[in-house]
PDB file of N, CA and C in Angstrom:
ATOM      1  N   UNK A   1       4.938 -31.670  26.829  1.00  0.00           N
ATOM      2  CA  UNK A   1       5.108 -30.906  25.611  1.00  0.00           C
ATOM      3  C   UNK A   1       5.516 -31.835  24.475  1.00  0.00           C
ATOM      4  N   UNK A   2       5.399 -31.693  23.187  1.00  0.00           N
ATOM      5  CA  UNK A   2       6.027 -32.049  22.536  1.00  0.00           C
ATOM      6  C   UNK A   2       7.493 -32.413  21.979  1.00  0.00           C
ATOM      7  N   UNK A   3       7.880 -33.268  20.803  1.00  0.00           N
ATOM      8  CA  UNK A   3       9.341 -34.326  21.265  1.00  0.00           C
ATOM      9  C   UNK A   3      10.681 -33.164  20.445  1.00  0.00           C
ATOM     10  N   UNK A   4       9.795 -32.136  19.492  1.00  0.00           N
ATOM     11  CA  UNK A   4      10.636 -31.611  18.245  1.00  0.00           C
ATOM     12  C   UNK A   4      11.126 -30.329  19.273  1.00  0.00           C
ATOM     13  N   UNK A   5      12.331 -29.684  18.873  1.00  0.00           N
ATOM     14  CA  UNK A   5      12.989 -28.510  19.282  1.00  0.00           C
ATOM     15  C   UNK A   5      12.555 -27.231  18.258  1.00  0.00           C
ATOM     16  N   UNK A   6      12.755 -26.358  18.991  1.00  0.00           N
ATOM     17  CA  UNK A   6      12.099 -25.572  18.581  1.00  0.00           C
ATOM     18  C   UNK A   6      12.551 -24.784  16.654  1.00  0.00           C
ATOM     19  N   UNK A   7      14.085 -25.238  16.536  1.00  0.00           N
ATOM     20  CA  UNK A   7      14.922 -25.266  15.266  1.00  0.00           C
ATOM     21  C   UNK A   7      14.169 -26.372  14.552  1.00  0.00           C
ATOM     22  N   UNK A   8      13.379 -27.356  14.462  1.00  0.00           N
ATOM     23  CA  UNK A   8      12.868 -28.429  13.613  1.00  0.00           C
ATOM     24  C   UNK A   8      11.594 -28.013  13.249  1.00  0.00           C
ATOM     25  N   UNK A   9      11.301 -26.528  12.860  1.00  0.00           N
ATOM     26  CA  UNK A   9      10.265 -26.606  11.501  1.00  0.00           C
ATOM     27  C   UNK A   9      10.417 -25.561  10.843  1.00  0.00           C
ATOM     28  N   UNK A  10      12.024 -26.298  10.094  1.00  0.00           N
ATOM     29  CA  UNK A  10      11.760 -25.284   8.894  1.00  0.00           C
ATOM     30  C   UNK A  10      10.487 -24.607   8.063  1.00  0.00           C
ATOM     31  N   UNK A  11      11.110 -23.477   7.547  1.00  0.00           N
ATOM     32  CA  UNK A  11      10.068 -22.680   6.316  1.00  0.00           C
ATOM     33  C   UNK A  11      10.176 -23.586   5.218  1.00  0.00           C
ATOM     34  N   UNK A  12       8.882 -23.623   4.380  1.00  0.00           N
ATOM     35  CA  UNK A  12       8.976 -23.840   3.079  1.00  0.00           C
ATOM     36  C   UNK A  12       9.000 -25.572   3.000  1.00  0.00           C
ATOM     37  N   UNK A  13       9.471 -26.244   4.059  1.00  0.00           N
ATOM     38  CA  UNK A  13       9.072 -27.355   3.798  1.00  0.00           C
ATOM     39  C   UNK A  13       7.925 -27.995   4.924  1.00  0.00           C
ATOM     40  N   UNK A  14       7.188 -29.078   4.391  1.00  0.00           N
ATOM     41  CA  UNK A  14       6.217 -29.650   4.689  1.00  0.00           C
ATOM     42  C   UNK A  14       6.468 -30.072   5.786  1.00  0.00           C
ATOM     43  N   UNK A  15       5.807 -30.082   6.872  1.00  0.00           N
ATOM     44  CA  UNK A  15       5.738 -30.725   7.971  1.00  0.00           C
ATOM     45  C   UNK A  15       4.334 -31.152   8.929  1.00  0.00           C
ATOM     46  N   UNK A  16       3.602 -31.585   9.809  1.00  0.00           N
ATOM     47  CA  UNK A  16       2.556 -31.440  10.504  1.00  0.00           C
ATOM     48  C   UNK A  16       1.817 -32.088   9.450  1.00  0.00           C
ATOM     49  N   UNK A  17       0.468 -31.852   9.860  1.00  0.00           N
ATOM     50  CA  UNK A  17      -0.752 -32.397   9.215  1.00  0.00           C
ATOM     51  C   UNK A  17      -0.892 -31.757   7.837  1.00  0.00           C
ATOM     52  N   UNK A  18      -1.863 -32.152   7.276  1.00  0.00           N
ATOM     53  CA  UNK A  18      -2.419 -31.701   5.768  1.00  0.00           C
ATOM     54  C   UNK A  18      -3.117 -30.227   6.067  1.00  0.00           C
ATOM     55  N   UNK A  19      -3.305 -29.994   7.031  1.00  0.00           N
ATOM     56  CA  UNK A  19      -4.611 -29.008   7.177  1.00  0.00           C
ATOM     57  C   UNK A  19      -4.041 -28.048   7.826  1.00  0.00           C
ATOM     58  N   UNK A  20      -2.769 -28.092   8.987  1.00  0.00           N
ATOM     59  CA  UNK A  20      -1.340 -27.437   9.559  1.00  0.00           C
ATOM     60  C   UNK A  20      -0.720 -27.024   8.355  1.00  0.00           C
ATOM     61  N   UNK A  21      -0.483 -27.666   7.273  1.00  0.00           N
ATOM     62  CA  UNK A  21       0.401 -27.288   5.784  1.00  0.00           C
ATOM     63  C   UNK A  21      -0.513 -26.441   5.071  1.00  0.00           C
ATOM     64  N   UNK A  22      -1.620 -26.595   4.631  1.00  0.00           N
ATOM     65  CA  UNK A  22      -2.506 -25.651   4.389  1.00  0.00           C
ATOM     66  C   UNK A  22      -3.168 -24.143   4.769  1.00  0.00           C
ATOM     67  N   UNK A  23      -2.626 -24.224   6.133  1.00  0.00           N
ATOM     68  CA  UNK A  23      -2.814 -23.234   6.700  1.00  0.00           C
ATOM     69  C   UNK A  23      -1.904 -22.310   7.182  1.00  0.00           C
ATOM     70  N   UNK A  24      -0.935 -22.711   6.933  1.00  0.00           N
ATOM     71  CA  UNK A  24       0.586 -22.150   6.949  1.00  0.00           C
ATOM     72  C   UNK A  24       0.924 -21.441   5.631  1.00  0.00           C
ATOM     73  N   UNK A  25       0.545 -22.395   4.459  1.00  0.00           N
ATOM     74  CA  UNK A  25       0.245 -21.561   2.848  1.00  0.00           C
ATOM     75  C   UNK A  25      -0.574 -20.576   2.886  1.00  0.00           C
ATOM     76  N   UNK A  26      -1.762 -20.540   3.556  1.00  0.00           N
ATOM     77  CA  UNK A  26      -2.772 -19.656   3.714  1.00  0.00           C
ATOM     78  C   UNK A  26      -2.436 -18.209   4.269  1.00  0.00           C
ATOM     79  N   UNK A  27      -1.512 -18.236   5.497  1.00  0.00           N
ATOM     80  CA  UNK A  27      -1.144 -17.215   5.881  1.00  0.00           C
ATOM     81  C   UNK A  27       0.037 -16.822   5.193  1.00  0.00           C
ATOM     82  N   UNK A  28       0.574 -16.932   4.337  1.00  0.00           N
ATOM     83  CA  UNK A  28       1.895 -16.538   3.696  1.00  0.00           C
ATOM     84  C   UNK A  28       0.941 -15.939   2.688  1.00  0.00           C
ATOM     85  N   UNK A  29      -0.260 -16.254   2.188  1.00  0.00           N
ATOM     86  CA  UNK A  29      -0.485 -15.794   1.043  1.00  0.00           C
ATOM     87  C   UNK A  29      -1.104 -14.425   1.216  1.00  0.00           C
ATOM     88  N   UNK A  30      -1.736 -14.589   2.297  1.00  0.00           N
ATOM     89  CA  UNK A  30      -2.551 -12.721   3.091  1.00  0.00           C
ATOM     90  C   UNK A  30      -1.176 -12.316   3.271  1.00  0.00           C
ATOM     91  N   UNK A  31      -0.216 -12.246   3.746  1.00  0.00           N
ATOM     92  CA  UNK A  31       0.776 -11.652   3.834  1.00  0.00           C
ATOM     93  C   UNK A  31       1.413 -11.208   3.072  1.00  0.00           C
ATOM     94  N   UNK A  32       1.548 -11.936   1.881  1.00  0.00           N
ATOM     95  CA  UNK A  32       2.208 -11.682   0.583  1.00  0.00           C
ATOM     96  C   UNK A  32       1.550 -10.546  -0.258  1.00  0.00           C
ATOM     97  N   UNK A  33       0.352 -10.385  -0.202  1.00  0.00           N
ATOM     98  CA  UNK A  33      -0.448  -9.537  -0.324  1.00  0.00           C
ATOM     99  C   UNK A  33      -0.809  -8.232   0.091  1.00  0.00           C
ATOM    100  N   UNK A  34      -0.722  -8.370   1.576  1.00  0.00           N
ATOM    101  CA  UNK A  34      -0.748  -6.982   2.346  1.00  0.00           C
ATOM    102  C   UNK A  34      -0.008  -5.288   1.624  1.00  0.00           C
ATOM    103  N   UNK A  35       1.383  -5.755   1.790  1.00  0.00           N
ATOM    104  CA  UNK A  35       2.083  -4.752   1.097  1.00  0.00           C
ATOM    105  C   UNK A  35       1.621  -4.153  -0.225  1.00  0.00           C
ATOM    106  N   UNK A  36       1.386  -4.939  -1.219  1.00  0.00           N
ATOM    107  CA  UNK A  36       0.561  -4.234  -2.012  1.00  0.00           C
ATOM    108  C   UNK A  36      -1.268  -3.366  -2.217  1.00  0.00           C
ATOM    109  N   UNK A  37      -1.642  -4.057  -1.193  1.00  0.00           N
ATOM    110  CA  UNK A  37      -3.225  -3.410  -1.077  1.00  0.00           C
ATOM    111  C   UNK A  37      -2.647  -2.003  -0.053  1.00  0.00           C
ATOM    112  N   UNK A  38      -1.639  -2.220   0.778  1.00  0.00           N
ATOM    113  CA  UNK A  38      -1.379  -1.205   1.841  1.00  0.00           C
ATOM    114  C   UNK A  38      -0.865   0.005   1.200  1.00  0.00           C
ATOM    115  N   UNK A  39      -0.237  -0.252   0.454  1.00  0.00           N
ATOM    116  CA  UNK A  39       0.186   1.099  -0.697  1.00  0.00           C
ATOM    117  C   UNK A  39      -0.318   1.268  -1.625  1.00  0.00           C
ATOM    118  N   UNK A  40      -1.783   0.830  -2.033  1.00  0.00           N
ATOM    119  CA  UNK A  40      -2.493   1.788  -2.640  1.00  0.00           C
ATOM    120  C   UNK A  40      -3.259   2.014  -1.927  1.00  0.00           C
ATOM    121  N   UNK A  41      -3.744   1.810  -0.791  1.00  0.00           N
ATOM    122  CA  UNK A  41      -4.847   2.424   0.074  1.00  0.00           C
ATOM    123  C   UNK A  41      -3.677   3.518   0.558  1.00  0.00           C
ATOM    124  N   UNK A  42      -2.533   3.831   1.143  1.00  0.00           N
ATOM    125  CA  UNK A  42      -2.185   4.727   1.905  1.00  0.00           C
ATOM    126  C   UNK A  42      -1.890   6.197   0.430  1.00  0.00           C
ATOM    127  N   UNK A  43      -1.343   5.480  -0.797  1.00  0.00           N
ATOM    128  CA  UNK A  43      -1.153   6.548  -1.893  1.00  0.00           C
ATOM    129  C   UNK A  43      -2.485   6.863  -2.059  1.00  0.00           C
ATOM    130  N   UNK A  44      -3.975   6.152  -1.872  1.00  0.00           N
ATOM    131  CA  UNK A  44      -5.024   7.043  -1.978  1.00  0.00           C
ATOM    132  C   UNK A  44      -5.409   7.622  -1.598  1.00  0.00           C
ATOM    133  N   UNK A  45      -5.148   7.657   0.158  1.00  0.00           N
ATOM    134  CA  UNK A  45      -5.545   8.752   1.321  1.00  0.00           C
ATOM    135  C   UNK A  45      -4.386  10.058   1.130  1.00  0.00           C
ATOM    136  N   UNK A  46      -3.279   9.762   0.405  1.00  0.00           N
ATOM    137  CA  UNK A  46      -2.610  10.872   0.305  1.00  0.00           C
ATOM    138  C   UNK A  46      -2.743  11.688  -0.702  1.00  0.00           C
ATOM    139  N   UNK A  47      -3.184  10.584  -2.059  1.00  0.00           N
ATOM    140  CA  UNK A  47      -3.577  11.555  -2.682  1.00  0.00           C
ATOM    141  C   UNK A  47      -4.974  12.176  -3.109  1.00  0.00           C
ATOM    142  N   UNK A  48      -5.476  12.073  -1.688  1.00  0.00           N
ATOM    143  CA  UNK A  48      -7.093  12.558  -1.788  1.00  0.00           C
ATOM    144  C   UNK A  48      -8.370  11.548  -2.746  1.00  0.00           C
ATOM    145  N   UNK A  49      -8.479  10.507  -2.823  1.00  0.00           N
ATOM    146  CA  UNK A  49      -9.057  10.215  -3.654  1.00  0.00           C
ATOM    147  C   UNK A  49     -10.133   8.999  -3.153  1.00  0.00           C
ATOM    148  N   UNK A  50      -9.691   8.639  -2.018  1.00  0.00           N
ATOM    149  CA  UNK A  50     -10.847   8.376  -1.155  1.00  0.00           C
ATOM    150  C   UNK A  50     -12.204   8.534  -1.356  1.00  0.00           C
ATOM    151  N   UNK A  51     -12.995   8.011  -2.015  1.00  0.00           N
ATOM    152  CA  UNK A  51     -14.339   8.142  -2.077  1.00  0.00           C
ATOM    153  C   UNK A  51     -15.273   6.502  -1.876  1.00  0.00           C
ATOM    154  N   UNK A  52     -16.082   6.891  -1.951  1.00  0.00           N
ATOM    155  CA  UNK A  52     -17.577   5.632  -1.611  1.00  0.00           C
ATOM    156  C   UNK A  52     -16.892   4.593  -2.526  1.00  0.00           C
ATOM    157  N   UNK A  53     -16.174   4.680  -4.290  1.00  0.00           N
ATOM    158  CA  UNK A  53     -16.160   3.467  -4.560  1.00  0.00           C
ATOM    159  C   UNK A  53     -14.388   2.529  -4.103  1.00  0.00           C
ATOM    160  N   UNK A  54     -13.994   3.439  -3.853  1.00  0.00           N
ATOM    161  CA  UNK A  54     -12.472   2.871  -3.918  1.00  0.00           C
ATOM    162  C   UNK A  54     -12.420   2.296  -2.464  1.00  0.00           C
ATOM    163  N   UNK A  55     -13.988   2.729  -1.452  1.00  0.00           N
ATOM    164  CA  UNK A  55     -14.141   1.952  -0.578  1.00  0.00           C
ATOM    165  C   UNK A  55     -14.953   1.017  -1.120  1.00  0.00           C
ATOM    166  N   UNK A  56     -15.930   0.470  -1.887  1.00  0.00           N
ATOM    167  CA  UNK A  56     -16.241  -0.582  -2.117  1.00  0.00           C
ATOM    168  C   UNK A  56     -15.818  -1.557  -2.616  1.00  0.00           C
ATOM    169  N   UNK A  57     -14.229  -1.019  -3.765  1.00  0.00           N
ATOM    170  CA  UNK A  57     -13.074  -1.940  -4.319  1.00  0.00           C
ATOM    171  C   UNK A  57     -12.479  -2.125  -2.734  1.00  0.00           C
ATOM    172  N   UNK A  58     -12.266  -1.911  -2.015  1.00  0.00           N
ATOM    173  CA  UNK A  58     -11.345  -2.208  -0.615  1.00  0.00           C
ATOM    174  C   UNK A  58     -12.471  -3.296  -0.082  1.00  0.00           C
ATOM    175  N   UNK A  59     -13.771  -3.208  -0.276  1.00  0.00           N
ATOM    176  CA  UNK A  59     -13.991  -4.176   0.322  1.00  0.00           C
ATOM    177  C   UNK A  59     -14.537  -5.534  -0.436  1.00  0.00           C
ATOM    178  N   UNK A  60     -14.300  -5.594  -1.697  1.00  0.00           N
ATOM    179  CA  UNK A  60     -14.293  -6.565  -2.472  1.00  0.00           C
ATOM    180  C   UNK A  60     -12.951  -7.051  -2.641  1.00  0.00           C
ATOM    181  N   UNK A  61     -11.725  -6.325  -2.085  1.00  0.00           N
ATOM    182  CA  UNK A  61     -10.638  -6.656  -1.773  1.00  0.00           C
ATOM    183  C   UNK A  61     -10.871  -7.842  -0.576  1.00  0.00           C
ATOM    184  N   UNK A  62     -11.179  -7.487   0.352  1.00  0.00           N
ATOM    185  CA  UNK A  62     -11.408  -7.727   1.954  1.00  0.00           C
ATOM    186  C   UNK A  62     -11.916  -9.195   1.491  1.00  0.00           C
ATOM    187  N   UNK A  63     -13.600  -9.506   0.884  1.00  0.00           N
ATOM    188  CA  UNK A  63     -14.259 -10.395   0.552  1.00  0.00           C
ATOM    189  C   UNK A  63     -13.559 -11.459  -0.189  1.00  0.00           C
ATOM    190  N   UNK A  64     -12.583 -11.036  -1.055  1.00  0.00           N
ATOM    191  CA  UNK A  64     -11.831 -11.971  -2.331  1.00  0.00           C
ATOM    192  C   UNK A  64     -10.972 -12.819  -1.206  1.00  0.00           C
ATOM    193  N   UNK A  65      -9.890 -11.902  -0.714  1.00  0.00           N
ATOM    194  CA  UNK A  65      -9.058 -12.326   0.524  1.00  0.00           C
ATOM    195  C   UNK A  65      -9.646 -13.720   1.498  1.00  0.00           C
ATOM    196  N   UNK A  66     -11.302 -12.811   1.577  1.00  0.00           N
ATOM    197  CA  UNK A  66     -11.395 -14.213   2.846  1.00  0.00           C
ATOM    198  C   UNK A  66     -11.633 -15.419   1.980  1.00  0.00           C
ATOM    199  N   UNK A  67     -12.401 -15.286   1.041  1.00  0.00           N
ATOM    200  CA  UNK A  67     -13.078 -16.713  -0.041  1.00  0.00           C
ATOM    201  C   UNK A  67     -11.812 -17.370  -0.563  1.00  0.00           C
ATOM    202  N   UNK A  68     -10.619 -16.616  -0.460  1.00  0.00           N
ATOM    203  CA  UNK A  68      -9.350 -17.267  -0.894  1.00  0.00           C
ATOM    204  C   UNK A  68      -9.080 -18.112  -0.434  1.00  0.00           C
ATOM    205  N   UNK A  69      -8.900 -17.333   1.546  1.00  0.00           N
ATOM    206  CA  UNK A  69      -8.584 -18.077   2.507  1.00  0.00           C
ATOM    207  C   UNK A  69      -9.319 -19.466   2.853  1.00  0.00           C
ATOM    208  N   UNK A  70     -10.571 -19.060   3.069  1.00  0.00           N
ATOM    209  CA  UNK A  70     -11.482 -20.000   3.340  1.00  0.00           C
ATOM    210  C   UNK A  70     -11.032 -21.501   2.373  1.00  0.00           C
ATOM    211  N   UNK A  71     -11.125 -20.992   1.063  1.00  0.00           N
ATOM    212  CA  UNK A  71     -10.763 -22.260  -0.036  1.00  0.00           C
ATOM    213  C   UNK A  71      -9.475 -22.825   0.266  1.00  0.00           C
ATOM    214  N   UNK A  72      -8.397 -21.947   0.529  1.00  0.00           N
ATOM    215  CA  UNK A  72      -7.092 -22.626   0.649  1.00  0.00           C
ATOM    216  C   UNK A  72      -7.289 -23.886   2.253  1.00  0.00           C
ATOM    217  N   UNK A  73      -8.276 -23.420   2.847  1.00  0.00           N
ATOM    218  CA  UNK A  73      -8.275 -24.345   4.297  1.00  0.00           C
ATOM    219  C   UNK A  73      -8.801 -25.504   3.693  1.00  0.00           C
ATOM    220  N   UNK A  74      -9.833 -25.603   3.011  1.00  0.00           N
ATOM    221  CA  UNK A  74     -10.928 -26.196   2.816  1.00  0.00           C
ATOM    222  C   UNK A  74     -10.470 -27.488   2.416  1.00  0.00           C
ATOM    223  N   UNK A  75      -9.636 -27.652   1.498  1.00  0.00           N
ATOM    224  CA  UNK A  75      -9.079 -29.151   1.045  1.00  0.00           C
ATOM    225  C   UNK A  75      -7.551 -28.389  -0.412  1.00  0.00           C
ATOM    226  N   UNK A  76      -7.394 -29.542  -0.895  1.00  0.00           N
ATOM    227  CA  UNK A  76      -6.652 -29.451  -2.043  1.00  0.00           C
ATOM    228  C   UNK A  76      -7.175 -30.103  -3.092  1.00  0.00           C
ATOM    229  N   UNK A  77      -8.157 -30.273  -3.273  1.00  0.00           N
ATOM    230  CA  UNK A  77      -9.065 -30.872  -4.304  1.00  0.00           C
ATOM    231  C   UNK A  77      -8.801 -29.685  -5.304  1.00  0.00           C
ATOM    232  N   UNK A  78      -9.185 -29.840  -6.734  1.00  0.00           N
ATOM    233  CA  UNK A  78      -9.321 -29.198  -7.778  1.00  0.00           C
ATOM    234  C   UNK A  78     -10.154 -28.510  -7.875  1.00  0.00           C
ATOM    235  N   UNK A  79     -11.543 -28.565  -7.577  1.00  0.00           N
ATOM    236  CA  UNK A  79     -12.459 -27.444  -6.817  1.00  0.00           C
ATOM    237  C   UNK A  79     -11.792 -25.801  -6.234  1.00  0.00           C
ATOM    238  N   UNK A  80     -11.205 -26.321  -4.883  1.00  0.00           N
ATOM    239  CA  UNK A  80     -10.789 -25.419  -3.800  1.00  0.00           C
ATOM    240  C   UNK A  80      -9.453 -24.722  -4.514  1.00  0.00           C
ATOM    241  N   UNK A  81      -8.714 -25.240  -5.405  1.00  0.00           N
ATOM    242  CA  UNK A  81      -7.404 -24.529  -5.791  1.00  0.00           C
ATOM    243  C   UNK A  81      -7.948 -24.023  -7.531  1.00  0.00           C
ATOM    244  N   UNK A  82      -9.012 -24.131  -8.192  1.00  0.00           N
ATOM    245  CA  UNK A  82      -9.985 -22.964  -8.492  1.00  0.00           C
ATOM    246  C   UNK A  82     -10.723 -22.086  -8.393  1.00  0.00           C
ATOM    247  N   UNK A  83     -11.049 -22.043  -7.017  1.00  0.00           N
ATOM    248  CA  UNK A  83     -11.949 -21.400  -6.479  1.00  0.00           C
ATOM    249  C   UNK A  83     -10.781 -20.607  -5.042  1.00  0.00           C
ATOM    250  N   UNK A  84      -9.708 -20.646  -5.336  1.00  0.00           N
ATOM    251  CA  UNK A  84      -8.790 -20.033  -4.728  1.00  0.00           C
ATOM    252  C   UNK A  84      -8.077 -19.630  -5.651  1.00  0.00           C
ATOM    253  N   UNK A  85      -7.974 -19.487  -7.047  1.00  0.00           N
ATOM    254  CA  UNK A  85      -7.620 -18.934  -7.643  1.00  0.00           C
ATOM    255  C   UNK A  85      -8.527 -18.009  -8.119  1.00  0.00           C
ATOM    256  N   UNK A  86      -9.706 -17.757  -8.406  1.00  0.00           N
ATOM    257  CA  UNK A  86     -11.211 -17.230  -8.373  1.00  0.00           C
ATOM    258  C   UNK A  86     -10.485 -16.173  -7.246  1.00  0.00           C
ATOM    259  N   UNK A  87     -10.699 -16.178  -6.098  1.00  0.00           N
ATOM    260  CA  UNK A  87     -10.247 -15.179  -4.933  1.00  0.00           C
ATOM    261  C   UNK A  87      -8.672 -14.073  -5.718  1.00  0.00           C
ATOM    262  N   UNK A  88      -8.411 -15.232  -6.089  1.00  0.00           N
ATOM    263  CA  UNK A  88      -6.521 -14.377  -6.168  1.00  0.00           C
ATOM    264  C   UNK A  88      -7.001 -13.270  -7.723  1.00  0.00           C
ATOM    265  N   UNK A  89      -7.395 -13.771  -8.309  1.00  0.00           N
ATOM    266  CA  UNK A  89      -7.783 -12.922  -9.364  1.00  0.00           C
ATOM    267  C   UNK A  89      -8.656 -11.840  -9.328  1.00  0.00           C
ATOM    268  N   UNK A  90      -9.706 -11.866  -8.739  1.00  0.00           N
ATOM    269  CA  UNK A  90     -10.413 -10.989  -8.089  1.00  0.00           C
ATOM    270  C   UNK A  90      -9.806  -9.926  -7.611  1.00  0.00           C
ATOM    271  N   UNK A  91      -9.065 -10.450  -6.263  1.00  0.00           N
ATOM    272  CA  UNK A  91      -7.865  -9.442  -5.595  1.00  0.00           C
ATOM    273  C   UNK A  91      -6.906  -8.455  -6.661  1.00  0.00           C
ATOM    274  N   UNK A  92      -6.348  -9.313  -7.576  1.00  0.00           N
ATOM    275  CA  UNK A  92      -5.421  -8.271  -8.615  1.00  0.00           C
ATOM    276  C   UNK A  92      -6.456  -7.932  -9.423  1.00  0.00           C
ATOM    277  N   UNK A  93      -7.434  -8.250  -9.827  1.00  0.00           N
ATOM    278  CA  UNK A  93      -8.213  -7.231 -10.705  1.00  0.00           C
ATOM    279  C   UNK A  93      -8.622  -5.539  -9.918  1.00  0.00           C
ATOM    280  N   UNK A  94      -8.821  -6.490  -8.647  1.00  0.00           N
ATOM    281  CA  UNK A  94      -9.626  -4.994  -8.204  1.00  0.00           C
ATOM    282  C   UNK A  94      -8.037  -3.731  -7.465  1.00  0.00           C
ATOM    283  N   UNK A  95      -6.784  -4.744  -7.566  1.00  0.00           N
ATOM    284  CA  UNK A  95      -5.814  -3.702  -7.367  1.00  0.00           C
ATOM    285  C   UNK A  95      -5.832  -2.558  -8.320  1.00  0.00           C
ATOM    286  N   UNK A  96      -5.788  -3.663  -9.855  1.00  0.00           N
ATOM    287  CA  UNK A  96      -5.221  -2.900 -11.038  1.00  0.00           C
ATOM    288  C   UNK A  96      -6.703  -1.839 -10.715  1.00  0.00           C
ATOM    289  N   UNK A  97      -7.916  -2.148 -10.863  1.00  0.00           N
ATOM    290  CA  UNK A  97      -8.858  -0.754 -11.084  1.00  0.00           C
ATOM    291  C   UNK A  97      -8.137   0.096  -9.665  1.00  0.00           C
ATOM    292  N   UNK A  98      -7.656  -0.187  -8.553  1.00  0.00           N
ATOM    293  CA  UNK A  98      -7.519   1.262  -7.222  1.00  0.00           C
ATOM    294  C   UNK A  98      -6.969   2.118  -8.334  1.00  0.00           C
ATOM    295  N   UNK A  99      -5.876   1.013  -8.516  1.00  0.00           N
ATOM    296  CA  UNK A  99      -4.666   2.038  -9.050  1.00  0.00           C
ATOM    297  C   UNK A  99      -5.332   2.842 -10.210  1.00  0.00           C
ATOM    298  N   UNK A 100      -5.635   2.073 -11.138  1.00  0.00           N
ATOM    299  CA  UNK A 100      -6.387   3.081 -12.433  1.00  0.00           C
ATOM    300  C   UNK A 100      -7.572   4.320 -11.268  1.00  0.00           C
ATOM    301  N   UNK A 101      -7.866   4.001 -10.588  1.00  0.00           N
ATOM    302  CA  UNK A 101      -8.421   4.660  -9.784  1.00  0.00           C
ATOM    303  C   UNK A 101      -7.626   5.944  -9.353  1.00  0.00           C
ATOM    304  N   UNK A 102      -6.829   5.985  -8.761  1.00  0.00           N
ATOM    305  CA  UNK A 102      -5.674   7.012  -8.244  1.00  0.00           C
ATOM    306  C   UNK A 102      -5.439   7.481  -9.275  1.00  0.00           C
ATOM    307  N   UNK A 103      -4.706   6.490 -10.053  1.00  0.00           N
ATOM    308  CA  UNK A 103      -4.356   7.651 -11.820  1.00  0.00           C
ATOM    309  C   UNK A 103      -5.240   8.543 -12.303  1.00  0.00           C
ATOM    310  N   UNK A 104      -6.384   8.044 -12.277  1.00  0.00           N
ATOM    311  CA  UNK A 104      -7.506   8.991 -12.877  1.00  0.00           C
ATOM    312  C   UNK A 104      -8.117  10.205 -12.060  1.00  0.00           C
ATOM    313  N   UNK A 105      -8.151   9.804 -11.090  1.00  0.00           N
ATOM    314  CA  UNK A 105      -8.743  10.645 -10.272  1.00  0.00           C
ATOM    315  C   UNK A 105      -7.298  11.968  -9.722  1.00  0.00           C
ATOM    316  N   UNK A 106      -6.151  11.490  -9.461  1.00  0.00           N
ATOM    317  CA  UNK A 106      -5.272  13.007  -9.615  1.00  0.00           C
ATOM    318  C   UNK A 106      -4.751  13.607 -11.018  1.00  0.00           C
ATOM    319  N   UNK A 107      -5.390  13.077 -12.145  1.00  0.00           N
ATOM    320  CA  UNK A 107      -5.337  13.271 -13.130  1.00  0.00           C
ATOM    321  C   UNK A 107      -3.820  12.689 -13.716  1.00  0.00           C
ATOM    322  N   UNK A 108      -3.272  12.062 -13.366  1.00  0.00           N
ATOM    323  CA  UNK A 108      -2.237  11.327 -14.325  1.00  0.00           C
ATOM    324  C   UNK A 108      -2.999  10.559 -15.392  1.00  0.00           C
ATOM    325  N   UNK A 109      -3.780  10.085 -15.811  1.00  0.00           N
ATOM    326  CA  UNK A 109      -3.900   9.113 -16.712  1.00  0.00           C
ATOM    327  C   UNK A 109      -5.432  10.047 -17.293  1.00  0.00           C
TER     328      UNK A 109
END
């Protein structure tokens, strides 16, 4: 097995390979995320509003997410941390329309 105990890898700081560090950012960032796509998909099933497009924003959600991911693995070049920001923007654009979505559709807005 390996020489480190199991207390020697801290959060938040760097450790392992370039591509181990990258991918450790990667999953913090789907995670960081979850909670907010999860409560407007569950406030939309509650508040009835579920239809064909707020499933096609869920899955341009889904798509942004992976092209994020994918880029954050890919390198740290200036490319990949534009084109992972490309993903992250995507993602909050298409939150802000659910939500304008929900508003409109139970008639708040």
């Amino acid at each position: 097995m390996g020489t480190n105990k199991s207390d020697e890898f801290p959060a938040g700081i760097k450790h392992g390979s370039e591509f181990y560090w990258r991918l450790n950012r990667a999953h913090l960032n789907c995670i960081e995320n979850l909670p907010l796509f999860g409560v407007l998909v569950l406030v939309g099933a509650f508040a009835g509003v579920l239809d064909e497009t707020f499933g096609l924003v869920s899955q341009i959600v889904l798509g942004a997410r992976i092209f994020q991911t994918l880029a954050h693995l890919s390198s740290g070049s200036v490319f990949a941390i534009n084109a992972r920001f490309t993903g992250f923007i995507v993602q909050y654009g298409s939150f802000a329309y659910l939500l304008w979505h929900i508003l409109h559709n139970t008639g708040i807005v």
